[in-house]
N, C-alpha and C. Protein backbone atom coordinates (compact mmCIF):
# COMPACT_ATOMS: atom_id res chain seq x y z
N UNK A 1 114.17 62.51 33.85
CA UNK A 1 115.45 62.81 33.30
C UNK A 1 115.59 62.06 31.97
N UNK A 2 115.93 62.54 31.28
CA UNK A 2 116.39 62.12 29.68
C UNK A 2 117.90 61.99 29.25
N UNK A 3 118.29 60.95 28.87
CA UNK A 3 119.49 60.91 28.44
C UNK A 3 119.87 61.31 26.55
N UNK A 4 120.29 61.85 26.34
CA UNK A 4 120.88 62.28 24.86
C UNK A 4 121.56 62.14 24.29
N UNK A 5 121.93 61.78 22.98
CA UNK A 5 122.45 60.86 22.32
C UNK A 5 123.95 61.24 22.56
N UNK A 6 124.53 62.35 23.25
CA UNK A 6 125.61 62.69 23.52
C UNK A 6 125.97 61.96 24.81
N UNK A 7 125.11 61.64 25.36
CA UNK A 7 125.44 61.16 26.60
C UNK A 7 124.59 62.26 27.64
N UNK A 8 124.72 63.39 27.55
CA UNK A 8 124.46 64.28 28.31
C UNK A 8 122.96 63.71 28.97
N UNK A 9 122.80 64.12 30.50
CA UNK A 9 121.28 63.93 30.90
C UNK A 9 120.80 65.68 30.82
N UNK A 10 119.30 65.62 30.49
CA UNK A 10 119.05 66.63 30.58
C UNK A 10 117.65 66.35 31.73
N UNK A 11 116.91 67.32 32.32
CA UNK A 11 115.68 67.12 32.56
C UNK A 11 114.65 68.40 32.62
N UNK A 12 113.56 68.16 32.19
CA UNK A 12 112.70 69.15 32.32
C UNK A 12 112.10 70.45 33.30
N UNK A 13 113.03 69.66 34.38
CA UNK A 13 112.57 70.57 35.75
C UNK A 13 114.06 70.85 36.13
N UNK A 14 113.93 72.13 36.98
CA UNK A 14 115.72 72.74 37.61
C UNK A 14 115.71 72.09 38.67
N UNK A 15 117.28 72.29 39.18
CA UNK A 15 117.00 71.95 40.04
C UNK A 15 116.55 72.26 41.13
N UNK A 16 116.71 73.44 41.82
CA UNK A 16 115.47 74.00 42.63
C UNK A 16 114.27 72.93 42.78
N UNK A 17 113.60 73.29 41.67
CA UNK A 17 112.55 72.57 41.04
C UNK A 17 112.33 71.12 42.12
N UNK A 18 112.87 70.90 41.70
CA UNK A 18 113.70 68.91 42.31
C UNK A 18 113.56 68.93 43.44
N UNK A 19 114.49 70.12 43.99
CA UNK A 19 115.00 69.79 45.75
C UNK A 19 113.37 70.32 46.22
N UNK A 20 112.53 71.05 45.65
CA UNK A 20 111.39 71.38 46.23
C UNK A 20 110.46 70.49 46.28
N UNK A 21 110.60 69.68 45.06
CA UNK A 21 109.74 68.32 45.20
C UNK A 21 110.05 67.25 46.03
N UNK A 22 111.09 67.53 46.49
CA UNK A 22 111.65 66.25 47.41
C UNK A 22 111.48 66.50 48.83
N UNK A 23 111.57 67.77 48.93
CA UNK A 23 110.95 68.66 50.50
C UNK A 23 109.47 68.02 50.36
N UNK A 24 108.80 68.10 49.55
CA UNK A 24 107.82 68.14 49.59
C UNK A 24 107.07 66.80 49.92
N UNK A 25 107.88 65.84 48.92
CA UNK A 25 107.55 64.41 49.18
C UNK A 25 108.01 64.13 50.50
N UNK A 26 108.99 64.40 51.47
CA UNK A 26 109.05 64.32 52.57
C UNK A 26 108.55 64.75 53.58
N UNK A 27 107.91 65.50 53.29
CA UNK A 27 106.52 66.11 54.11
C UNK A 27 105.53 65.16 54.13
N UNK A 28 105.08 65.00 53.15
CA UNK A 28 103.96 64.27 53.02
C UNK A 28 104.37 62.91 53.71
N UNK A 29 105.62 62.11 53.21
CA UNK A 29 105.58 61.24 54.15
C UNK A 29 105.74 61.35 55.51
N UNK A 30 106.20 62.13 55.92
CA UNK A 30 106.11 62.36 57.32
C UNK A 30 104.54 62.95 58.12
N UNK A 31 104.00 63.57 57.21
CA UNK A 31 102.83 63.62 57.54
C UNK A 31 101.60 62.38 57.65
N UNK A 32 101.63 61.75 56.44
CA UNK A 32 101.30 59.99 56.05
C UNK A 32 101.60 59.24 58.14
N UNK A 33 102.86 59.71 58.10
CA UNK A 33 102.91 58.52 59.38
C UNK A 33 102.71 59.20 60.76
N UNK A 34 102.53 60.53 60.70
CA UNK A 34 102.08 61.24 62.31
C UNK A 34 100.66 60.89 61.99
N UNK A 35 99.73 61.07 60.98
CA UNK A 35 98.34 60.72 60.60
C UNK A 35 98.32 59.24 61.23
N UNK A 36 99.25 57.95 60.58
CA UNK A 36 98.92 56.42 61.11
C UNK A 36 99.25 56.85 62.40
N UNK A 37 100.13 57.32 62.85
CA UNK A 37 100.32 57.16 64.46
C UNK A 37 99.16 57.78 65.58
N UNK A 38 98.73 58.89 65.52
CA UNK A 38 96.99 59.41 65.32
C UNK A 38 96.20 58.27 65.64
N UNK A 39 95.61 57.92 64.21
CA UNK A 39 94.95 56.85 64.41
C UNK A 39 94.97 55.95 65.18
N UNK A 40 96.41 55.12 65.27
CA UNK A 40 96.59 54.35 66.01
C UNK A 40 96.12 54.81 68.08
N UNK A 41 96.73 55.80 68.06
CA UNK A 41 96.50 56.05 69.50
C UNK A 41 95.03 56.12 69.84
N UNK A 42 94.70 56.99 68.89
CA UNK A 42 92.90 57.03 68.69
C UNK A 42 91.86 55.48 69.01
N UNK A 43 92.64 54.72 68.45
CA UNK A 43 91.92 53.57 68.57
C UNK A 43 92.32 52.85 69.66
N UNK A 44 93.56 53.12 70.46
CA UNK A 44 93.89 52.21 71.48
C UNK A 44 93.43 53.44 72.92
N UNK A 45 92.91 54.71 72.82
CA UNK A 45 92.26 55.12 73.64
C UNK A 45 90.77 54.61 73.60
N UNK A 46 90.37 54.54 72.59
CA UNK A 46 89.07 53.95 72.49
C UNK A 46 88.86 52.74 72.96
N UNK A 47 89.68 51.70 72.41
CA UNK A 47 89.72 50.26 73.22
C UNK A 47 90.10 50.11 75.21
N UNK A 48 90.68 51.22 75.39
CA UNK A 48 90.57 51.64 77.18
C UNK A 48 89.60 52.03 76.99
N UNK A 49 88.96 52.99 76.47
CA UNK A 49 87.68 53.49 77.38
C UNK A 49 86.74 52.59 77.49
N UNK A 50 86.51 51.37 76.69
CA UNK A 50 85.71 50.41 76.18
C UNK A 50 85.84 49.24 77.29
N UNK A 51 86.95 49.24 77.77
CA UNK A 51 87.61 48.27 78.83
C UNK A 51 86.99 48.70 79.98
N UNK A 52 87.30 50.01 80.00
CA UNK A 52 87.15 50.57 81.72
C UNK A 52 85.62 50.33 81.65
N UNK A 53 84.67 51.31 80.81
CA UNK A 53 83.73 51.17 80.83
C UNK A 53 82.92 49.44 81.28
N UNK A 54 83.52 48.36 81.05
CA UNK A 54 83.01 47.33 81.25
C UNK A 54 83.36 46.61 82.63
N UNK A 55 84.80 47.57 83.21
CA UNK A 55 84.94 47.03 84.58
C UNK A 55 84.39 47.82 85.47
N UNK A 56 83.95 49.36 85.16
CA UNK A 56 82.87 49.88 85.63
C UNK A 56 81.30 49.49 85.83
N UNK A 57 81.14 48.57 85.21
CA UNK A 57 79.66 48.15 85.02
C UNK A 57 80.28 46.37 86.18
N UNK A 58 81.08 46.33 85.74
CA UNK A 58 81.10 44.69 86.73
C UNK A 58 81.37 45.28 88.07
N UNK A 59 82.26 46.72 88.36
CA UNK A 59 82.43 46.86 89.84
C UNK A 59 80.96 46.97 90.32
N UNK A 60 79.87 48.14 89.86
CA UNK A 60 79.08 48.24 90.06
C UNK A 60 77.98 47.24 90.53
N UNK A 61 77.81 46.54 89.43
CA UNK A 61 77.35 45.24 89.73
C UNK A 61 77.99 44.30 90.80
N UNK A 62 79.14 44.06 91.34
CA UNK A 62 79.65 43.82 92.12
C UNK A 62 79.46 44.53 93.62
N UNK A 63 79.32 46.11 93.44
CA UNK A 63 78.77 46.58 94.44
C UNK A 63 77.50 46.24 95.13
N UNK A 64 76.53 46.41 94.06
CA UNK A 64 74.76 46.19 93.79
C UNK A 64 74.55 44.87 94.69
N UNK A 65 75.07 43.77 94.44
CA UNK A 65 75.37 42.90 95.17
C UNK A 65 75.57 42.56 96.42
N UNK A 66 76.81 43.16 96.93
CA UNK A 66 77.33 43.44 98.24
C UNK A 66 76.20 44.00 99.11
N UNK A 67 75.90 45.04 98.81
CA UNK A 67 74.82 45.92 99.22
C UNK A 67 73.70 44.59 99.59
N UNK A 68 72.87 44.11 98.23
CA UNK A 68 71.97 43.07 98.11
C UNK A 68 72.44 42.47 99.83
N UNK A 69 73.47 41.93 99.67
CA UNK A 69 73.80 40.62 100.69
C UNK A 69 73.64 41.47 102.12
N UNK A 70 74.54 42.53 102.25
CA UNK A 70 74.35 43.07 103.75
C UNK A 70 72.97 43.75 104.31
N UNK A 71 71.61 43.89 103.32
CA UNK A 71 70.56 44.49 103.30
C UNK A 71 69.85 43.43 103.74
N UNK A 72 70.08 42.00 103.71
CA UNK A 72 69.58 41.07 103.67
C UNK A 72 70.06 40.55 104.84
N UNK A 73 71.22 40.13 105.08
CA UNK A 73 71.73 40.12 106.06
C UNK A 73 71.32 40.88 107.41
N UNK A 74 71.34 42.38 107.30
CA UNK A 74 70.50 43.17 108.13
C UNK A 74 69.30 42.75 108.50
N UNK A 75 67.97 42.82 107.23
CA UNK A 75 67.24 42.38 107.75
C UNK A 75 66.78 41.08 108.69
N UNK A 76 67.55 40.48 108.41
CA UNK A 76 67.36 38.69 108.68
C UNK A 76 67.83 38.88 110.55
N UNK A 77 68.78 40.21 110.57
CA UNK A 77 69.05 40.43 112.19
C UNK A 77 68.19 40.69 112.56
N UNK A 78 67.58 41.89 112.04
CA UNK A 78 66.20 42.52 112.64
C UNK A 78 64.93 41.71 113.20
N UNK A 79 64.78 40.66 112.16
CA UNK A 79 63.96 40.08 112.26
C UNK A 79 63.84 39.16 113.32
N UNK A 80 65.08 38.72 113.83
CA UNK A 80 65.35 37.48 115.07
C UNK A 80 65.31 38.68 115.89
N UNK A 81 65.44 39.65 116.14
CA UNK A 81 65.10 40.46 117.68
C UNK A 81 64.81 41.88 116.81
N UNK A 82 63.41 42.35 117.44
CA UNK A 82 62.94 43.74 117.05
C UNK A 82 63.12 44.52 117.60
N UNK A 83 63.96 44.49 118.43
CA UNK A 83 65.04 45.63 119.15
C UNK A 83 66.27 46.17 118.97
N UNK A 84 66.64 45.46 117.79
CA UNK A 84 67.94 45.88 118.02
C UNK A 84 68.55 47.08 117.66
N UNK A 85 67.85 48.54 117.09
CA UNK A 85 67.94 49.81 116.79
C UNK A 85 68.35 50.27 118.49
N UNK A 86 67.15 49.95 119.49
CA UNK A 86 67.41 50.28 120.07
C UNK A 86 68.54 49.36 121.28
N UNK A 87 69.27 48.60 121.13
CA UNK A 87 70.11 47.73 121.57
C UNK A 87 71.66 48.87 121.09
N UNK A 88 71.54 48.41 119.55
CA UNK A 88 72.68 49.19 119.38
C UNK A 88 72.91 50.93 119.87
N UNK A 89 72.05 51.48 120.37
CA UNK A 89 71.85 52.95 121.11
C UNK A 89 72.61 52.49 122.53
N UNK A 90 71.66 52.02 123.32
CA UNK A 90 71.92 51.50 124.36
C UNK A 90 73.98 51.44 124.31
N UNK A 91 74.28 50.12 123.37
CA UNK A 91 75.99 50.13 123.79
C UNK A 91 76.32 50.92 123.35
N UNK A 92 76.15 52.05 122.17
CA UNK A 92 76.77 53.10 122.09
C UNK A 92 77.20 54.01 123.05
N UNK A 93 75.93 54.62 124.13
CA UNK A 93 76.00 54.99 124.68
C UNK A 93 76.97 54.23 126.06
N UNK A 94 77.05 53.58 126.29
CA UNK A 94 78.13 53.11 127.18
C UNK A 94 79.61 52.93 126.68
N UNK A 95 79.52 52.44 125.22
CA UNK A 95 80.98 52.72 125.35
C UNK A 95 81.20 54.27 125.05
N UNK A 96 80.36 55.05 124.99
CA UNK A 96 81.07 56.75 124.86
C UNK A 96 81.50 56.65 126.34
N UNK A 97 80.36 56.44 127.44
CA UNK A 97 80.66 56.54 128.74
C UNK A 97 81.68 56.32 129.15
N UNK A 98 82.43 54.68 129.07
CA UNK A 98 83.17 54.42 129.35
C UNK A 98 84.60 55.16 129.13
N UNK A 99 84.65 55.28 127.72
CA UNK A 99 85.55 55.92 126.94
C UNK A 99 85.95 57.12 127.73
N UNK A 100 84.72 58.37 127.83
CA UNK A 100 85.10 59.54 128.84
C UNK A 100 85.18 59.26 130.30
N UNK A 101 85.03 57.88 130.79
CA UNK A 101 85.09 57.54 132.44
C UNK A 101 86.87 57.09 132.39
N UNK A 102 87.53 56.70 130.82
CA UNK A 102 88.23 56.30 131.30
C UNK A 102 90.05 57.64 130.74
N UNK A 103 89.04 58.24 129.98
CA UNK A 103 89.91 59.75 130.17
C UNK A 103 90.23 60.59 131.05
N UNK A 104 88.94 60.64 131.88
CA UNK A 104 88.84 61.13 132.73
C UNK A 104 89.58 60.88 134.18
N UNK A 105 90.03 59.25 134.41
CA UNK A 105 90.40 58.17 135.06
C UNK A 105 91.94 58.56 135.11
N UNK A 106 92.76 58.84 133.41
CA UNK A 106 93.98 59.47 133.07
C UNK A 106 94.39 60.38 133.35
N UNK A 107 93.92 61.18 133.28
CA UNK A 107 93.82 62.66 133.83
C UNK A 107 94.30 63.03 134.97
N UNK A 108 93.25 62.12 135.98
CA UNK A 108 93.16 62.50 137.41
C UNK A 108 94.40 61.87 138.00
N UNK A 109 94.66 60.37 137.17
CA UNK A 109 95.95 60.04 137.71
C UNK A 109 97.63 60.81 137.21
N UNK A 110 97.17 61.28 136.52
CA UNK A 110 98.56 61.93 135.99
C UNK A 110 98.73 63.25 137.20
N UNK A 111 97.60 63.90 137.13
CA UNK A 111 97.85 65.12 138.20
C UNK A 111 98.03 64.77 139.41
N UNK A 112 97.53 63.10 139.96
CA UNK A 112 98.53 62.92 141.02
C UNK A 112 99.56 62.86 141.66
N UNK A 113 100.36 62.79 140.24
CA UNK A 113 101.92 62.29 140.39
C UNK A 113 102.62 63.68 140.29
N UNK A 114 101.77 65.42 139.73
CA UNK A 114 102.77 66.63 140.17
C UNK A 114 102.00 66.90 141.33
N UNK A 115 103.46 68.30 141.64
CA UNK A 115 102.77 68.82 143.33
C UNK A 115 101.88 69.69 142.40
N UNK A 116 101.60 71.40 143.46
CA UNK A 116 101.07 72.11 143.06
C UNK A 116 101.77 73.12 142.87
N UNK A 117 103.40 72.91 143.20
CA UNK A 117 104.48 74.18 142.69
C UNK A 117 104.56 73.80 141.20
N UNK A 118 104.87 72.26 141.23
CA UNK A 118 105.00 71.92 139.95
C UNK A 118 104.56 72.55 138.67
N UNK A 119 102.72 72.51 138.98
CA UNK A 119 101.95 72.96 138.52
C UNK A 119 102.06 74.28 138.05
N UNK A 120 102.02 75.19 139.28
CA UNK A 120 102.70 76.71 138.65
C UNK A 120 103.46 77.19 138.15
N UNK A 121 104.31 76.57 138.78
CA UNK A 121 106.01 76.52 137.77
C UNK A 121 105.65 76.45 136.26
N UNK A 122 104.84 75.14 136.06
CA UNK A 122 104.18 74.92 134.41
C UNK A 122 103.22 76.00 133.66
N UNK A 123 102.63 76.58 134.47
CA UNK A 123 101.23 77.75 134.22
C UNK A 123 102.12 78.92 133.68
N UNK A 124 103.06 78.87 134.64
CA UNK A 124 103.96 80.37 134.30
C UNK A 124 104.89 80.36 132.98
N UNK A 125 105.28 79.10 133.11
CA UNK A 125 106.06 79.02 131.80
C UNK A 125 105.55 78.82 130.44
N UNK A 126 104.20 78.41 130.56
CA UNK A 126 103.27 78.42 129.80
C UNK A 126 102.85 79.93 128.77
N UNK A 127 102.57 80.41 129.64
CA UNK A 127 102.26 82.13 130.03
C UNK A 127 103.30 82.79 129.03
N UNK A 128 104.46 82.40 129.54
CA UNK A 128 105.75 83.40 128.80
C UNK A 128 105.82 82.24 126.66
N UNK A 129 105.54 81.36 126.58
CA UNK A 129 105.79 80.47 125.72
C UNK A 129 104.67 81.61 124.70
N UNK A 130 105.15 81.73 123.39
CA UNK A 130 104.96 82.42 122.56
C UNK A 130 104.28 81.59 121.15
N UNK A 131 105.03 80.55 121.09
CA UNK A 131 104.64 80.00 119.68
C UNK A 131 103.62 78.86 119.97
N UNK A 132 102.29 78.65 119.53
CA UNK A 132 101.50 77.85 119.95
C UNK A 132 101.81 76.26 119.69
N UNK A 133 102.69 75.88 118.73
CA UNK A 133 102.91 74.86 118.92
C UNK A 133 103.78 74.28 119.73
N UNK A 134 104.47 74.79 120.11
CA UNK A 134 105.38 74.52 121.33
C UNK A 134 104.43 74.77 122.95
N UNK A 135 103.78 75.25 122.93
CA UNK A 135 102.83 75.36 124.18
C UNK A 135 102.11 74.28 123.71
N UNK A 136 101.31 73.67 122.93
CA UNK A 136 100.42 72.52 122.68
C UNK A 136 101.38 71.59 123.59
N UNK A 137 102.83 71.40 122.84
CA UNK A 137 103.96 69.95 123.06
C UNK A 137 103.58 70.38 124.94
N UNK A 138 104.37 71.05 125.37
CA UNK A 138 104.27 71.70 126.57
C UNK A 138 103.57 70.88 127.42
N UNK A 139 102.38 71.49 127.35
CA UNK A 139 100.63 71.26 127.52
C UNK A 139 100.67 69.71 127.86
N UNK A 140 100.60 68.94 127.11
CA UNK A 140 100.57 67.65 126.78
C UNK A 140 101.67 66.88 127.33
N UNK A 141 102.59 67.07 127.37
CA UNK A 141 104.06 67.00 128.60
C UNK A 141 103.39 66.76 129.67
C-alpha cells in the first residue's frame, strides 16, 4: 500500500486481489500445522513401535528362560526316577477312575431318593416339554 501526497492510500492489487491472498495465506498456514501435527504423530508412533518391539524381545527372552528352567527342572525329575512317564499314566488313570466311580456313586444315590411313579410322572412330562432348554433344566432337576 502506498500513501500519496494527498493523503489518499492507494495499492497495486484490488481488493478481491487481497482477500484472495489472505485465503490463501491461511491455508497454507493451516496446512504448515496439520503437516507439524503429522509428523509429530508419525514420530510418536514410531517411538511405540520401537518400545513394544523391545518389550517383545525381553518377554520373549523372559519366556526362553522359563522354558530353560522347567526343561531342566523336568529333566533333573526324570533323572532321580526313570519311571516317571509311566507313574504319571498310572495316576491318571485312577483319578479318571475315581472321578467316574464317583459320578456314578451320585447318580445312583439321587435315584434312590425318587419312587418309580415319580420317575414316570418325570418321563411323561418330559415327553410333552417342547423347548430343549427347558427339558435340559428339567432333566437335571
Amino acid at each position: 500500500m502506498v500513501e500519496t501526497r494527498s493523503g489518499v492510500d492507494t495499492s497495486p492489487y484490488t481488493k478481491e486481489q487481497q482477500e484472495k491472498m489472505a485465503a490463501l495465506v491461511k491455508e497454507c498456514e493451516k496446512q504448515a500445522k496439520l503437516k507439524a501435527i503429522a509428523e509429530e504423530q508419525a514420530a510418536k508412533i514410531k517411538e511405540l513401535e520401537e518400545e513394544m518391539e523391545k518389550k517383545k524381545k525381553v518377554v520373549e527372552e523372559e519366556a526362553a528362560a522359563e522354558e530353560e528352567k522347567e526343561r531342566m527342572c523336568i529333566e533333573s525329575r526324570e533323572g532321580s526316577s526313570g519311571t516317571k512317564r509311566d507313574t504319571d499314566a498310572e495316576m491318571e488313570k485312577k483319578i479318571s477312575e475315581w472321578v467316574a466311580n464317583l459320578s456314578l456313586g451320585e447318580d445312583e444315590e439321587a435315584e434312590s431318593y425318587v419312587t418309580q411313579d415319580e420317575r414316570e410322572a418325570l418321563a411323561n412330562e418330559l415327553a410333552v416339554m417342547e423347548d430343549p432348554m427347558e427339558r435340559r433344566e428339567r432333566e437335571e432337576e
